[in-house]
Protein backbone atom coordinates (compact mmCIF):
# COMPACT_ATOMS: atom_id res chain seq x y z
CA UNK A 1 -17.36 -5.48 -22.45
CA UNK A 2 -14.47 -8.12 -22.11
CA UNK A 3 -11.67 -5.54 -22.37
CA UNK A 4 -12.22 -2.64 -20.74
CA UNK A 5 -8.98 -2.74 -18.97
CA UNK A 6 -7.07 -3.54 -22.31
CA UNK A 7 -3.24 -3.03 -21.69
CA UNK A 8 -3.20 -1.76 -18.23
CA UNK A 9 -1.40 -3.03 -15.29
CA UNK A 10 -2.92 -3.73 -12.03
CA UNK A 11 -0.80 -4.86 -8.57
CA UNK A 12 -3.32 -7.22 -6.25
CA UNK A 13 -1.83 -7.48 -3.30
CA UNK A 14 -2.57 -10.53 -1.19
CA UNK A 15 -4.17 -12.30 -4.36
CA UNK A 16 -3.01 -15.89 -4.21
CA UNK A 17 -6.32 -16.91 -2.10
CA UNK A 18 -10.13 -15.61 -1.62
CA UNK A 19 -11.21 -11.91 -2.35
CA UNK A 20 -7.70 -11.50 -4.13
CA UNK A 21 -7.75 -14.25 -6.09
CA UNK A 22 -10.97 -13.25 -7.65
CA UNK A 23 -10.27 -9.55 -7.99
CA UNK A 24 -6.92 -10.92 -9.89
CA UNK A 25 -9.04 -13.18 -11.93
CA UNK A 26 -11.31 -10.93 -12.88
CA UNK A 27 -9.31 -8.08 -14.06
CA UNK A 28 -6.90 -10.30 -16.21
CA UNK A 29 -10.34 -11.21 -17.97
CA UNK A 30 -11.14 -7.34 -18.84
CA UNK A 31 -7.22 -7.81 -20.97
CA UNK A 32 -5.28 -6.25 -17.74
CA UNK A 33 -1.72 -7.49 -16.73
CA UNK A 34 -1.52 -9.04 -13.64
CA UNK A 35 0.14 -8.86 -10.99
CA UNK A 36 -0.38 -11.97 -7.90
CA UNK A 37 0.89 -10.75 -4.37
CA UNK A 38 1.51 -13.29 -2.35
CA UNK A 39 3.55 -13.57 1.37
CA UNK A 40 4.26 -17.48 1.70
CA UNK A 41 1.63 -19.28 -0.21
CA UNK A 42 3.58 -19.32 -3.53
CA UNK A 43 1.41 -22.74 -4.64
CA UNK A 44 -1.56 -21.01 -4.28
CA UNK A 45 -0.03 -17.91 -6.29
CA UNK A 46 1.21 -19.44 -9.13
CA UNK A 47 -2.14 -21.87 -9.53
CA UNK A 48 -3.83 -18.37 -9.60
CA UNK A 49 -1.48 -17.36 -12.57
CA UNK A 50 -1.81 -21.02 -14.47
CA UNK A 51 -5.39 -20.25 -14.46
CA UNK A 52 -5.23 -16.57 -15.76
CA UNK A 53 -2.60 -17.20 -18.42
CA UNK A 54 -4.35 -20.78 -19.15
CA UNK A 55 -7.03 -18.62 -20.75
CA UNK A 56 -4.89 -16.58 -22.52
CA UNK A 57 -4.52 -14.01 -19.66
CA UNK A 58 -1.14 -12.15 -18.30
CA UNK A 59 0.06 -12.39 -15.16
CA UNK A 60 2.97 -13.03 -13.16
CA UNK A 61 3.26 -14.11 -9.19
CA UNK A 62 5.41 -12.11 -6.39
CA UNK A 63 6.27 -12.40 -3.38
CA UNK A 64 6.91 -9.17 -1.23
CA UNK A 65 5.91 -8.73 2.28
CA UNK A 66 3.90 -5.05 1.91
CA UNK A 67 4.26 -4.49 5.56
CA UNK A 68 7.56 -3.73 4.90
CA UNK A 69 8.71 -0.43 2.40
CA UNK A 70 11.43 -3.15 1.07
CA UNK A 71 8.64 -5.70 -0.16
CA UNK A 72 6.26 -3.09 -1.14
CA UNK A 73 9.39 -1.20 -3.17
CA UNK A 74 9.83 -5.13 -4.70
CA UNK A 75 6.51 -5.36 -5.97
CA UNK A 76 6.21 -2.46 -7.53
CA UNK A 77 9.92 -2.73 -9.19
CA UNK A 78 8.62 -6.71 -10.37
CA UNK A 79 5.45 -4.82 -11.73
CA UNK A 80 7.75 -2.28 -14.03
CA UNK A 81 10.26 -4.83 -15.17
CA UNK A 82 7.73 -7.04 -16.37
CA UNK A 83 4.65 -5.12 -18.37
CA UNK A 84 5.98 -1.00 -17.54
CA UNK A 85 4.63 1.41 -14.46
CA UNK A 86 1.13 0.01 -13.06
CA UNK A 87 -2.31 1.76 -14.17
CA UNK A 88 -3.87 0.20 -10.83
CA UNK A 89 -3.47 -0.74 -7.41
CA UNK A 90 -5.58 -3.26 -4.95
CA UNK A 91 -4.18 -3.09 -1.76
CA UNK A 92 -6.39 -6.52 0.01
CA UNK A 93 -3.66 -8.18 1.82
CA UNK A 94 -4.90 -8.02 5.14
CA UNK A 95 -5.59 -10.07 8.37
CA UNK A 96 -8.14 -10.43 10.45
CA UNK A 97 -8.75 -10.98 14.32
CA UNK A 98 -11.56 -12.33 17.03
CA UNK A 99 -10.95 -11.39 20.34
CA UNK A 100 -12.16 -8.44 23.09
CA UNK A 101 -9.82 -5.56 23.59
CA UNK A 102 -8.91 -6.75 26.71
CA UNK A 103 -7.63 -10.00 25.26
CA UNK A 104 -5.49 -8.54 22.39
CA UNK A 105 -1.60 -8.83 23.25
CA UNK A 106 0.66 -6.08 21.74
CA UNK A 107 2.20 -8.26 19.61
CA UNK A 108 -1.10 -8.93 17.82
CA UNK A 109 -2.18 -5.60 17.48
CA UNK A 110 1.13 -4.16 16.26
CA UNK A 111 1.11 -7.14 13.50
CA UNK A 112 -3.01 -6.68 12.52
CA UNK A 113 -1.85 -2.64 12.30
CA UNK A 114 1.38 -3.33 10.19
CA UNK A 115 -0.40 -5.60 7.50
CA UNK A 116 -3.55 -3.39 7.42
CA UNK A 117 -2.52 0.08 7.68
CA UNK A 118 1.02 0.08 7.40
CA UNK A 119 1.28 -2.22 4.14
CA UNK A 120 -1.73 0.33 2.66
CA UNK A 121 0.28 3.28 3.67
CA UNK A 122 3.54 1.84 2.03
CA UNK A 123 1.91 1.07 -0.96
CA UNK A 124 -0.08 4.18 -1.37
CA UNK A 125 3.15 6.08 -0.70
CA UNK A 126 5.05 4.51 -3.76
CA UNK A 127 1.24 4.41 -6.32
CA UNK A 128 1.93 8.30 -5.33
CA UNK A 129 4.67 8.82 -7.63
CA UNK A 130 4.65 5.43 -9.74
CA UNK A 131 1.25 4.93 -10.73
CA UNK A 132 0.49 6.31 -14.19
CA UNK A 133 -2.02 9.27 -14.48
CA UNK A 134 -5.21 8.68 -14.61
CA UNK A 135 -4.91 5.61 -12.49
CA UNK A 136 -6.81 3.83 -9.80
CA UNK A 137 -6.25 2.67 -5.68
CA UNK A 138 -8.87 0.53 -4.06
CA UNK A 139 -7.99 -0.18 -0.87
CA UNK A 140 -10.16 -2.62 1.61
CA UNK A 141 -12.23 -1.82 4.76
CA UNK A 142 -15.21 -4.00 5.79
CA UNK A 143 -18.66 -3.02 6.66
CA UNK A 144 -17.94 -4.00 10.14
CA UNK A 145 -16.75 -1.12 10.82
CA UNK A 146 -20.03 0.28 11.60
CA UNK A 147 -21.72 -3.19 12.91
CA UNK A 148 -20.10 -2.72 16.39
CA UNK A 149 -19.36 -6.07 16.68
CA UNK A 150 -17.51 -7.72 20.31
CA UNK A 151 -14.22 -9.25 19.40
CA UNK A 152 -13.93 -7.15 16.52
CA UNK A 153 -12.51 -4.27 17.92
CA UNK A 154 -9.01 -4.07 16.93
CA UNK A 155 -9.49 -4.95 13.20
CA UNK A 156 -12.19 -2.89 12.87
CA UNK A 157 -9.57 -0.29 14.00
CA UNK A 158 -7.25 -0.88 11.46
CA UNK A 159 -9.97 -0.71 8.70
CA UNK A 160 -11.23 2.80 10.47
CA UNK A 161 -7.81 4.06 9.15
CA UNK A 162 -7.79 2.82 5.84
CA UNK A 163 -11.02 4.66 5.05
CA UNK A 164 -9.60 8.08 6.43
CA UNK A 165 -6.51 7.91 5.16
CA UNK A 166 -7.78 6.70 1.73
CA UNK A 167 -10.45 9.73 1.44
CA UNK A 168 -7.53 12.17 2.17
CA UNK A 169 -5.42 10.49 -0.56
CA UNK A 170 -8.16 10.80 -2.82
CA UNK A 171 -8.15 14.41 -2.97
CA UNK A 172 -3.92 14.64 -2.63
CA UNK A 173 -3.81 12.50 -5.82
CA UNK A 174 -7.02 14.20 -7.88
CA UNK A 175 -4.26 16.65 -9.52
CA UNK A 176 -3.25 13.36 -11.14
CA UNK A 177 -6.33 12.13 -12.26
CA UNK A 178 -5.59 9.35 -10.19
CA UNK A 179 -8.99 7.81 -8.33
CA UNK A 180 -9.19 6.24 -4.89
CA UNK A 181 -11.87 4.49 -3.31
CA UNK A 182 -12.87 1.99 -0.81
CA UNK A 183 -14.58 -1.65 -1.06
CA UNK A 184 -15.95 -2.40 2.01
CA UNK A 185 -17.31 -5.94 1.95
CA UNK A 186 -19.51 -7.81 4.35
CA UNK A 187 -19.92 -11.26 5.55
CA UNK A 188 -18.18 -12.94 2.67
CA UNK A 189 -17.88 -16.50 1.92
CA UNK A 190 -14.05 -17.19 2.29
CA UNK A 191 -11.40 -19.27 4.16
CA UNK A 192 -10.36 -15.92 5.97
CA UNK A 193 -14.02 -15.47 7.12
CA UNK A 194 -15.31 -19.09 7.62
CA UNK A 195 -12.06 -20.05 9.92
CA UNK A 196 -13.15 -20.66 13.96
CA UNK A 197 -17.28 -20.22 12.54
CA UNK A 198 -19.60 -22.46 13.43
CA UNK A 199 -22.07 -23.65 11.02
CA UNK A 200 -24.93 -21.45 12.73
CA UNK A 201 -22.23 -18.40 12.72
CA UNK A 202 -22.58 -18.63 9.27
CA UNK A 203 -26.46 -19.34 8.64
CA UNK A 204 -26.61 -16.09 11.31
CA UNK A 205 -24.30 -14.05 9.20
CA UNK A 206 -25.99 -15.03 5.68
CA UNK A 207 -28.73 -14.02 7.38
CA UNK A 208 -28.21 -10.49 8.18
CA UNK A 209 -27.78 -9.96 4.47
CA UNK A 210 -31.38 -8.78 2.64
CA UNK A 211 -30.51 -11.69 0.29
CA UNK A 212 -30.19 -14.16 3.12
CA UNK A 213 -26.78 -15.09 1.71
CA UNK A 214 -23.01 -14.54 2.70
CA UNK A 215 -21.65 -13.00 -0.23
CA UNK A 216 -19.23 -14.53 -2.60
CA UNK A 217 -15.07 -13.32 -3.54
CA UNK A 218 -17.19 -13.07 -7.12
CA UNK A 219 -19.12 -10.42 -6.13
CA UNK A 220 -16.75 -8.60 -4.64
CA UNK A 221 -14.63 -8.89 -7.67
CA UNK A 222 -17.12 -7.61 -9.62
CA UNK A 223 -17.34 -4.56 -7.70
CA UNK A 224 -13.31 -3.55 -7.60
CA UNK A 225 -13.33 -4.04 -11.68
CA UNK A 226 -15.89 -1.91 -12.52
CA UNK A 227 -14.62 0.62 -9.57
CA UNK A 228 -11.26 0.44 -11.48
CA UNK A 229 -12.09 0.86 -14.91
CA UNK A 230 -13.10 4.24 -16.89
CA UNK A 231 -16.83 3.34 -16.47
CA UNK A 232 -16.24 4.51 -12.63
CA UNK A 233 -14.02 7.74 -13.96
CA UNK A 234 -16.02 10.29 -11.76
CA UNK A 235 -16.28 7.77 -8.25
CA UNK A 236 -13.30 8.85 -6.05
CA UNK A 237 -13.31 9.01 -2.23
CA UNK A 238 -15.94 7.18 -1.59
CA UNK A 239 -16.07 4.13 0.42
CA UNK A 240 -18.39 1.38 -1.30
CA UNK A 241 -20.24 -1.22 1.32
CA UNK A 242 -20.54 -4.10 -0.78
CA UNK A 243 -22.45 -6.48 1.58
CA UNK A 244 -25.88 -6.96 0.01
CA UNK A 245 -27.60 -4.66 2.42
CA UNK A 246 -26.34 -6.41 5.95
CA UNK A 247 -25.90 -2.58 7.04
């Protein structure tokens, strides 16, 4: 089915690269407006629209900083003045970070904790009253949060609190009709992932995988627009590892 999401509005945040680039991509092809979150890479945000709309798509890029309750307030406003309140909200802006505990400065885990919890959080907090009924939240772990993996400790924090607080939301904003869920992906094939990997990092991660693969920002994508549309009407709460059976 090529529109299942005919007429609704989705807000991707951190879309104008990887995982949110294809989640964008993806649901502009199932007829949804779209909406292309982006911090600083505005080149990469509007190519992401070009190719959406080139199709005969709809989407428009933003920039808004969703650490911050102004930027996350400017999204959402950008998302209403253009196509009317959002049906749908992807919250993957996020960052990542390789280092032991010991090593991690408070600087950097204030900043990994403001982009990946706080930015959720603010989001979450506006979907709560701006989303439409009957609506949909995915917001991004990663399976590494069970992996127990050194030098992954303080981002595998920040994802610990997504999940909670997403499994609480789910049942504050059930009154609503309004679903939230979790994609949790594993090794994935992306800039974000790849950067500071050696070439046997990678063949080591593919191979943890029971396809012997990393996995791709497509399959991911996949995942999130079937999780959003009313095919997935009775999934809420629930925190979906989509890593090909690594864990």
């Amino acid at each position: 089915m090529a529109n299942r999401l005919n007429g609704k509005t989705a807000i991707v945040t951190g879309s104008s690269r990887g995982i949110g680039a294809a989640i964008a991509e993806h649901l502009a092809a199932q007829q949804a407006n779209v909406v292309v979150n982006y911090v600083s890479a505005k080149t990469e945000a509007d190519a992401v629209v070009d190719k959406i709309t080139a199709t005969g798509g709809h989407a428009i890029s933003v920039q808004a900083d969703v650490s911050t309750s102004a930027g996350a307030k400017a999204l959402f406003d950008a998302a209403e003045a253009k196509y009317g309140p959002a049906d749908i909200l992807i919250n993957n802006a996020g960052l990542i970070l390789y280092k032991p505990l010991a090593a991690v400065t408070e600087a950097e885990f204030d900043k990994l904790f403001a982009v990946n919890v706080k930015g959720t959080f603010l989001t979450c907090k506006l979907a709560a009253t701006r989303l439409k009924d009957n609506g949909a939240i995915i917001n991004f772990s990663s399976s590494t949060t069970v992996m127990m993996l050194p030098t992954y400790s303080t981002y595998v924090a920040t994802k610990g609190a997504v999940e909670q607080m997403s499994h609480v939301f789910a049942k504050e904003m059930g009154a609503r009709k309004i679903r939230v869920n979790v994609v949790s992906p594993g090794p994935t094939d992306t800039d974000m992932f790849n950067t500071g990997k050696s070439d046997e990092d990678l063949r080591r991660a593919a191979s943890l995988s029971a396809f012997g693969r990393l996995g791709t920002a497509e399959d991911i994508a996949k995942v999130v627009t079937w999780l959003v549309s009313d095919e997935a009407a009775w999934i809420t709460g629930q925190n979906i590892r989509a890593n090909g059976g690594t864990i």
